[in-house]
Protein backbone atom coordinates (compact mmCIF):
# COMPACT_ATOMS: atom_id res chain seq x y z
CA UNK A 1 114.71 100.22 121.57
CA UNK A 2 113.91 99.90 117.93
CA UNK A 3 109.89 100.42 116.91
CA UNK A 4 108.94 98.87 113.28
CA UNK A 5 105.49 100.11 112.08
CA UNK A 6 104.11 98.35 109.62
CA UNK A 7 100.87 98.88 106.60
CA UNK A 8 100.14 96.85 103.21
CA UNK A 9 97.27 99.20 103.11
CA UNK A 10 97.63 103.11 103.98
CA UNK A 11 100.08 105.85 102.45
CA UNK A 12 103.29 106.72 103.81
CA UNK A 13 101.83 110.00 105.17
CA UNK A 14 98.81 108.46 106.56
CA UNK A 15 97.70 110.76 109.59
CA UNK A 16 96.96 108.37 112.01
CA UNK A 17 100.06 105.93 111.20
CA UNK A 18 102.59 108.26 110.25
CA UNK A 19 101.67 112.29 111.05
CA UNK A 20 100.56 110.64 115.19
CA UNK A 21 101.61 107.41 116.08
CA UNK A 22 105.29 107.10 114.50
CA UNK A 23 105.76 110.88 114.91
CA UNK A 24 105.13 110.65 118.67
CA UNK A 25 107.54 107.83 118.96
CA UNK A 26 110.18 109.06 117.34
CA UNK A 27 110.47 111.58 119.56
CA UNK A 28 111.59 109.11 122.25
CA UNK A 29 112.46 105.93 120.34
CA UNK A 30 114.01 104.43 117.29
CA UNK A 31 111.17 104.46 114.72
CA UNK A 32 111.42 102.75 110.73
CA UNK A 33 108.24 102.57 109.25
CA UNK A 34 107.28 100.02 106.77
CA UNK A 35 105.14 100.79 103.61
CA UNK A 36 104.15 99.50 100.67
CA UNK A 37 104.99 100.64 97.69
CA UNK A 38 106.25 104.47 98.92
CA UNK A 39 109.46 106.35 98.53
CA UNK A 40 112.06 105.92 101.19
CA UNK A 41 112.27 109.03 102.96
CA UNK A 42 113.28 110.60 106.55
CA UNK A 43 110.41 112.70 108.08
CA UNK A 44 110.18 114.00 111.39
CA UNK A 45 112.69 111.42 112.70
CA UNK A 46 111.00 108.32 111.09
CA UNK A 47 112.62 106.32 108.77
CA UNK A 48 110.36 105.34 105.91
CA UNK A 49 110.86 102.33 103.97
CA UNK A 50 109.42 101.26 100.65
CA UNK A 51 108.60 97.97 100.26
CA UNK A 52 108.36 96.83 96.73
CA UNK A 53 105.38 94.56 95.70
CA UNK A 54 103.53 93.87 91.94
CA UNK A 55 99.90 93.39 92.05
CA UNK A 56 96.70 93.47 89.96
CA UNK A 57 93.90 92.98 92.04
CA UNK A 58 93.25 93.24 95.79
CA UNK A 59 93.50 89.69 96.64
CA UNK A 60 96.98 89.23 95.02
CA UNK A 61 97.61 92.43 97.18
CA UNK A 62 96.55 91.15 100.50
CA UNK A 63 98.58 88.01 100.11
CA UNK A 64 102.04 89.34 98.26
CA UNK A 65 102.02 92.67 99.83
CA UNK A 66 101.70 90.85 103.35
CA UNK A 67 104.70 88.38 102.54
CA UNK A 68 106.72 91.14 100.84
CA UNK A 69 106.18 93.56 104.18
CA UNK A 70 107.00 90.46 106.88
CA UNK A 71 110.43 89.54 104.97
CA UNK A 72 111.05 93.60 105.00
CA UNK A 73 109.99 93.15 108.61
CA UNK A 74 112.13 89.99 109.70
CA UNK A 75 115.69 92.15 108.62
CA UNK A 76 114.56 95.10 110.35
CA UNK A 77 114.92 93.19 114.19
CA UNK A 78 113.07 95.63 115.85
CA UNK A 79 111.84 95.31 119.47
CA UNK A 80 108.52 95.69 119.26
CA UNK A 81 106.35 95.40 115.69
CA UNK A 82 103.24 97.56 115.38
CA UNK A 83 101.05 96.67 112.66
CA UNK A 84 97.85 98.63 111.28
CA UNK A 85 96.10 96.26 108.85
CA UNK A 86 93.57 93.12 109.72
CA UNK A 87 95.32 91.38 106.26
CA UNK A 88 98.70 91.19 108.11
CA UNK A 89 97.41 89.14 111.34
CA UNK A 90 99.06 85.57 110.13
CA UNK A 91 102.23 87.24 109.64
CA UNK A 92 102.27 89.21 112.86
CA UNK A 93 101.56 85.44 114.77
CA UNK A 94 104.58 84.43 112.88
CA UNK A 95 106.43 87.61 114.53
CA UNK A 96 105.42 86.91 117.77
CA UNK A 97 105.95 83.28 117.69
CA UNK A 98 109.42 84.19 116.92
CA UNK A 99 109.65 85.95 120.13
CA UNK A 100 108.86 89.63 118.81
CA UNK A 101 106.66 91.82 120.99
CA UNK A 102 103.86 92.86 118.72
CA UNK A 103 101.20 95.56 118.69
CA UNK A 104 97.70 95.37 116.93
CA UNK A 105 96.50 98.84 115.97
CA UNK A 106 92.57 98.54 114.72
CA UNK A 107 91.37 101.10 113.33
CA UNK A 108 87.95 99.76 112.38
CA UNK A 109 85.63 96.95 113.65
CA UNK A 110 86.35 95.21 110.88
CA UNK A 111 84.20 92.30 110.76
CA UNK A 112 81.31 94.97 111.08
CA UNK A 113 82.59 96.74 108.59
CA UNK A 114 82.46 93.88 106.01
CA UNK A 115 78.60 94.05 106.10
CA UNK A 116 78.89 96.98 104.13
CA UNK A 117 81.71 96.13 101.21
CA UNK A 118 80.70 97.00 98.52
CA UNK A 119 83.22 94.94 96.62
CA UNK A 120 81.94 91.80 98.88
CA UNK A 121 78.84 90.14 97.51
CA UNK A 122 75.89 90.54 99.68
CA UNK A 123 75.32 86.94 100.11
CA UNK A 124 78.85 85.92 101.42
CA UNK A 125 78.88 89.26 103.20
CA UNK A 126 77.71 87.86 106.71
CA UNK A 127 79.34 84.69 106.86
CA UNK A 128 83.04 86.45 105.78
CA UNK A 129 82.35 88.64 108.86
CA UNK A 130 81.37 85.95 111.19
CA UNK A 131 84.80 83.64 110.69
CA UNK A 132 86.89 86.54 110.10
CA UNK A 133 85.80 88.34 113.55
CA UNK A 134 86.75 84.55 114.97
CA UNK A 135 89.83 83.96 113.39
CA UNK A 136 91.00 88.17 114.62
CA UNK A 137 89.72 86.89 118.02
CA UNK A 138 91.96 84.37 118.08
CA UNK A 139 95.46 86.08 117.04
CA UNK A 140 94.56 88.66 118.86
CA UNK A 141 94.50 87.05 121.98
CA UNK A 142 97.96 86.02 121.50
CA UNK A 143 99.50 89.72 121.15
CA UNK A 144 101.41 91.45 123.01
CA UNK A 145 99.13 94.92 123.18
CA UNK A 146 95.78 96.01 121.10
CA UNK A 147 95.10 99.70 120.28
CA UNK A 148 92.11 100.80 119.11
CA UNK A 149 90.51 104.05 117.59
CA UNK A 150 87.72 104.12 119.27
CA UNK A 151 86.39 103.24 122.87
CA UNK A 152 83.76 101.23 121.34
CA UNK A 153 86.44 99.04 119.44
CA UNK A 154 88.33 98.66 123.00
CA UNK A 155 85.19 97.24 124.45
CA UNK A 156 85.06 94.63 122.01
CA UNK A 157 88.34 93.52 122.27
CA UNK A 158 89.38 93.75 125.87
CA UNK A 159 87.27 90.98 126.48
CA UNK A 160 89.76 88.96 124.66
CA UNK A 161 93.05 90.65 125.67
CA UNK A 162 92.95 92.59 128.67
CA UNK A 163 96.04 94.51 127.22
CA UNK A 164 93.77 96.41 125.05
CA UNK A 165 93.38 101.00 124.91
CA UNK A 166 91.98 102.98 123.07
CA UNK A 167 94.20 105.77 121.60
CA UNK A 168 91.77 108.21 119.43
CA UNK A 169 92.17 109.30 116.78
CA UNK A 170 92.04 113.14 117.50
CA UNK A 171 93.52 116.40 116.18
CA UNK A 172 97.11 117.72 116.34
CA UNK A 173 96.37 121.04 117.63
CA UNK A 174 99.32 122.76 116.25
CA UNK A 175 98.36 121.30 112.59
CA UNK A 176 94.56 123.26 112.75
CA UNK A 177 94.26 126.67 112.61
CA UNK A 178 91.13 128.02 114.04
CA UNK A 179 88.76 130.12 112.25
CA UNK A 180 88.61 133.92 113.69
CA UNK A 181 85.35 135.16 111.36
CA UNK A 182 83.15 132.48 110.08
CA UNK A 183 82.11 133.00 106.35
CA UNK A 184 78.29 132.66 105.98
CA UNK A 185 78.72 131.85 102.38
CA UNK A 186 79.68 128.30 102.51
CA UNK A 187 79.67 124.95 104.99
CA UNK A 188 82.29 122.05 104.08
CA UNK A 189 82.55 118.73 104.25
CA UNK A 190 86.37 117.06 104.22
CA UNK A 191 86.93 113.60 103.98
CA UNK A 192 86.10 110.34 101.92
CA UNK A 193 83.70 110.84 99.58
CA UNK A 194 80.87 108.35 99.54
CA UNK A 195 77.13 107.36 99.25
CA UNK A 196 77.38 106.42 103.04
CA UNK A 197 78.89 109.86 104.18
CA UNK A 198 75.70 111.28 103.64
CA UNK A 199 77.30 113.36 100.63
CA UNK A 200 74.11 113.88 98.17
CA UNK A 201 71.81 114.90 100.96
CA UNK A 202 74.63 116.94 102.03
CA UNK A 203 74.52 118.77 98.58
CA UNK A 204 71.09 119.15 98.42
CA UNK A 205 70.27 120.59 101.52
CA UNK A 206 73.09 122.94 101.04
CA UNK A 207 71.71 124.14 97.69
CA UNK A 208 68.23 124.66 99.05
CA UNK A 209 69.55 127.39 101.86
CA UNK A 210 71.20 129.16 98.96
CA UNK A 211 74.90 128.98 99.51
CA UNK A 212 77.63 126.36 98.53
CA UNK A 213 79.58 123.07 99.74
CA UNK A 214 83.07 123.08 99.77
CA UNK A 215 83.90 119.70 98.76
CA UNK A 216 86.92 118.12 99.53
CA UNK A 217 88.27 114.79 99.39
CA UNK A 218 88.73 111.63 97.38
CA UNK A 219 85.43 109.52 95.80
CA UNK A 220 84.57 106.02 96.68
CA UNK A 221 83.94 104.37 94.12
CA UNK A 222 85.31 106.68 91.60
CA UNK A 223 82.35 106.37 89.52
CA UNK A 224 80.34 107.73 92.76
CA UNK A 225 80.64 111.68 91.12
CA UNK A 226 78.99 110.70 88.49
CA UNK A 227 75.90 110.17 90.53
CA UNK A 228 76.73 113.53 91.77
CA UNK A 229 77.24 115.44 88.99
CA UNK A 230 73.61 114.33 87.88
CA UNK A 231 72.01 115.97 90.73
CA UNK A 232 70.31 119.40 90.02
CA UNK A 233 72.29 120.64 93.25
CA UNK A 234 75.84 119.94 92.11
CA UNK A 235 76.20 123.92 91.03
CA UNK A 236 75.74 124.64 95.05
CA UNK A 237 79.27 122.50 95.31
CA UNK A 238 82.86 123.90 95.41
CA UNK A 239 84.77 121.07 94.69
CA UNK A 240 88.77 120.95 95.99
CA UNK A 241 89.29 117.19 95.57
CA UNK A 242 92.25 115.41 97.84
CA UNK A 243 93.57 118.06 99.64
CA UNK A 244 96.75 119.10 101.84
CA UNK A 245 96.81 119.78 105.68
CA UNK A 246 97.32 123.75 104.37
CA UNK A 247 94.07 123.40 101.99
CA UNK A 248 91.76 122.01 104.36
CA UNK A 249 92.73 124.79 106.65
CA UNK A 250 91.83 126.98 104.09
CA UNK A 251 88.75 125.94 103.15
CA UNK A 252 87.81 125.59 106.74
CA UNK A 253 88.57 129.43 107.13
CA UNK A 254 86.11 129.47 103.72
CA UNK A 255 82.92 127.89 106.07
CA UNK A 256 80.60 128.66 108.93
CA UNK A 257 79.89 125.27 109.83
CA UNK A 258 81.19 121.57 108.94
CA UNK A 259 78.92 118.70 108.07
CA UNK A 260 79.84 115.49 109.14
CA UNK A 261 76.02 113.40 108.39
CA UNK A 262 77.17 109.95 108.35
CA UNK A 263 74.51 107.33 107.34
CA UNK A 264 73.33 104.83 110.13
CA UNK A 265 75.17 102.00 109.06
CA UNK A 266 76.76 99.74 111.82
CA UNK A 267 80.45 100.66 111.42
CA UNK A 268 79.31 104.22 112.04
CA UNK A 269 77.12 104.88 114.94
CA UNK A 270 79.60 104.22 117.61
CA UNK A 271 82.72 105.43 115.44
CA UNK A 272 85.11 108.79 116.60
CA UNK A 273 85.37 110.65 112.76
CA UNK A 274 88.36 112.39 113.06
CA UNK A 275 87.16 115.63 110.95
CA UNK A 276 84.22 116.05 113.72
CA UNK A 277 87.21 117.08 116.12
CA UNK A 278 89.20 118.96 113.36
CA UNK A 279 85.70 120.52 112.65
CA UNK A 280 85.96 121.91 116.45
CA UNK A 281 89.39 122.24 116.37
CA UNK A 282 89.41 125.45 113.42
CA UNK A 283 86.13 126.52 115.50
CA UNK A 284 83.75 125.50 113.32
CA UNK A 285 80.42 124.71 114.68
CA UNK A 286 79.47 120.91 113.64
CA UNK A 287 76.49 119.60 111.89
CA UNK A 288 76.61 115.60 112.64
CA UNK A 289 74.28 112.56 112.75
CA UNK A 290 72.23 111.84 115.74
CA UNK A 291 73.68 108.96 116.68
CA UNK A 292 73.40 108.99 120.81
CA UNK A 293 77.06 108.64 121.12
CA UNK A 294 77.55 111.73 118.92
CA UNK A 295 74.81 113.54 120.88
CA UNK A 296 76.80 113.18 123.58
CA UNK A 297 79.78 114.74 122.62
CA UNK A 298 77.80 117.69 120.00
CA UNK A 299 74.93 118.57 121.85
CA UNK A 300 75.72 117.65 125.63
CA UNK A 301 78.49 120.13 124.94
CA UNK A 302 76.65 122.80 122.61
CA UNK A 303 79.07 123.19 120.06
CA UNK A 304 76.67 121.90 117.06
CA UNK A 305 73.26 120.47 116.14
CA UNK A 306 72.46 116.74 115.52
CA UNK A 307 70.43 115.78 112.80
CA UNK A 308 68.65 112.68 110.99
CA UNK A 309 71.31 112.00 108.56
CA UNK A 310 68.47 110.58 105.84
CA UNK A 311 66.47 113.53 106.41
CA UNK A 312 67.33 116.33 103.70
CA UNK A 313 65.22 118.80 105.42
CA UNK A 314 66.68 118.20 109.11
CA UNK A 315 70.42 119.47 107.75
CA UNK A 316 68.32 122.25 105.95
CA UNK A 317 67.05 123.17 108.99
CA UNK A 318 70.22 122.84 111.03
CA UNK A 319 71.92 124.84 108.18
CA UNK A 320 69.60 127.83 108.47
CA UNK A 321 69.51 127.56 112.30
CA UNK A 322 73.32 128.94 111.86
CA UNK A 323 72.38 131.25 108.83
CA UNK A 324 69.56 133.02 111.36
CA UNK A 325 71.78 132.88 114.23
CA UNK A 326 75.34 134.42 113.52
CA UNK A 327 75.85 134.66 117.20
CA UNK A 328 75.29 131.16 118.36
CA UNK A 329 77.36 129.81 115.32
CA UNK A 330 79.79 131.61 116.45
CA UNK A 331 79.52 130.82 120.61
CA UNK A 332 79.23 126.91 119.29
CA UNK A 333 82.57 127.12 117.42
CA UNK A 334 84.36 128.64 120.13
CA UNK A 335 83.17 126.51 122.72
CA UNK A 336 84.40 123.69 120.37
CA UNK A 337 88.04 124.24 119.66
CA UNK A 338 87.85 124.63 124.02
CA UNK A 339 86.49 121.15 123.70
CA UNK A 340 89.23 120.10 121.89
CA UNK A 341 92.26 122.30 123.81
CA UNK A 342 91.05 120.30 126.94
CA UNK A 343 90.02 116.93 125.97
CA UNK A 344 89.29 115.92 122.40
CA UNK A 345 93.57 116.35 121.11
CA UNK A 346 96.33 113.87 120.17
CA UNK A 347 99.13 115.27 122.62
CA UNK A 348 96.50 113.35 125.28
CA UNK A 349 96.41 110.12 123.35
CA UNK A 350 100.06 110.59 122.79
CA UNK A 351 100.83 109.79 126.44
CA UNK A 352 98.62 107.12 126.18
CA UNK A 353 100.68 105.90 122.99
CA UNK A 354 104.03 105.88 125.15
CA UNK A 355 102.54 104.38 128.29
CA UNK A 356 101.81 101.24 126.00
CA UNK A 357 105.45 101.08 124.94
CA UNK A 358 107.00 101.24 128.30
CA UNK A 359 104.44 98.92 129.65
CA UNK A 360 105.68 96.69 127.10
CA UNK A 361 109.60 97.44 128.40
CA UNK A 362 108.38 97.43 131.17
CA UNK A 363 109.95 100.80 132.50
């Protein structure tokens, strides 16, 4: 059996895509995967392919980098075709109507998410997500297998394709390594870098309980550290910028505690952020929003404190909590990465991930 992954969007190291998903499967099957404008490369038995494609703005990308990636995609004749990006769905009916099995991996609720683009005028913002969501609705009915990254997705679209599963997004154990002696000097926050992450309360709060942030990860929009670097709080920040799987490890061995303070938007509240789990994973105790789904992983579970992600003083609070209380930072860490061993990892999802593709063999 021959597996053909396929994104017009992410990297060709992407962690979900290529470091879980094609990883895992090419430990049992034949696995290329498809990416725009990479290097062609052989990585822990996947075959990467670069596809090719000129573009200057990101609706010339959504329709030439689709096209390019489905002729690349047509001369691979694989068995099954798993795709990763909403822009692709005419092209994956086009697979399937030409008798391909075919697998749509969401990672986001996408037509949710569209309420908040930036790069979408507010007034076209609502009516973009309403005929989107129908037209996904529809192709998606007519695949072969949905995965989603979060339970909450699932729910949404098993009621139009009962051949629908969640498969998390959670750590690789092996890839974390967990923190033996927190250091009370700094927290950290890894990830995307953006007004809606909560970053700038983040900073402040940090710089009010007198020790730093260590900052890592990649600004959106670029011109969003500017607004940073403005704030009278930006000395508190240690800042690491995009970072490798061995730098976030260090910097996690740098912190007592991770913040993860998402803002309330819709896309968030019911959403599984994967460096919450990698958070618990090095044993870091977790400061997150108090979203109720949240509350019922971090606090049903003691291995952090919840927080009103708008409230500056709440994360202060939460901040010094750990600060005052060296003991219980620690007992919350360690009960997280236990979390985490027994529930919260990817070799779970993994079999999860190969029970799809033999149901779809069906061996």
């Amino acid at each position: 059996m021959k597996i053909c992954h396929i994104t017009t969007v992410h990297n060709q190291n992407d962690v979900r895509i290529f470091q879980k998903e094609c990883s895992s499967l090419a430990k049992k099957f034949e696995t290329v995967f498809l990416v725009v404008n990479g290097e062609n490369d052989q990585k822990n038995n996947v075959l990467i392919k670069k596809v090719t494609v000129i573009y200057k703005s990101r609706i010339t990308r959504f329709i030439k980098a689709s096209i390019a990636v489905y002729k690349a995609a047509l001369k691979e004749k694989a068995t099954i075709y798993h795709f990763h990006d909403p822009e692709f769905l005419p092209f994956a009916l086009k697979l399937k109507r030409k008798g391909f099995k075919v697998i749509y991996d969401v990672h986001e609720d996408v037509p949710r998410q569209i309420l908040s683009k930036y790069w979408i005028p507010k007034l076209l913002r609502s009516i973009v997500s309403i005929l989107f969501e129908k037209y996904e609705n529809r192709v998606a009915e007519k695949l072969d297998y949905i995965c989603t990254a979060t339970p909450f997705i699932r729910e949404r679209f098993i009621k139009i394709n009962p051949k629908t599963i969640d498969i998390n997004n959670f750590p690789i154990l092996d890839n974390i390594n967990h923190v033996n002696h927190l250091n009370f000097d700094a927290v950290c926050y890894v990830g995307s870098i953006s007004s809606v992450r909560g970053i700038k309360e983040n900073i402040i709060a940090t710089e009010k309980c007198g020790i730093r942030i260590n900052l890592a990860g990649s600004y959106s929009p670029s011109h969003f550290k500017d607004e940073l670097q403005k704030l009278q709080s930006w000395n508190s920040v240690n800042e690491y910028g995009h970072v490798s799987l061995s730098e976030i490890n260090k910097i996690f061995n740098n912190s007592f505690a991770g913040l993860v303070t998402l803002q309330p938007i819709i896309n968030y509240v019911d959403s599984l952020p994967i460096k919450m789990f990698e958070y618990m994973a090095a044993q870091l105790p977790v400061i997150a929003s108090n979203f109720p789904f949240w509350k019922n992983i971090i606090e049903e579970n003691n291995v952090g404190i919840c927080v009103d992600p708008n409230s500056t003083k709440e994360i202060e609070d939460a901040i010094m909590i750990l600060l005052n209380n060296k003991k219980l930072a620690k007992e919350m860490g360690e009960r997280g990465r236990k979390l985490v061993e027994e529930k919260y990892n990817w070799y779970n999802e993994e079999l999860k991930l190969y029970k799809v593709y033999n149901n779809l063999m069906g061996t």
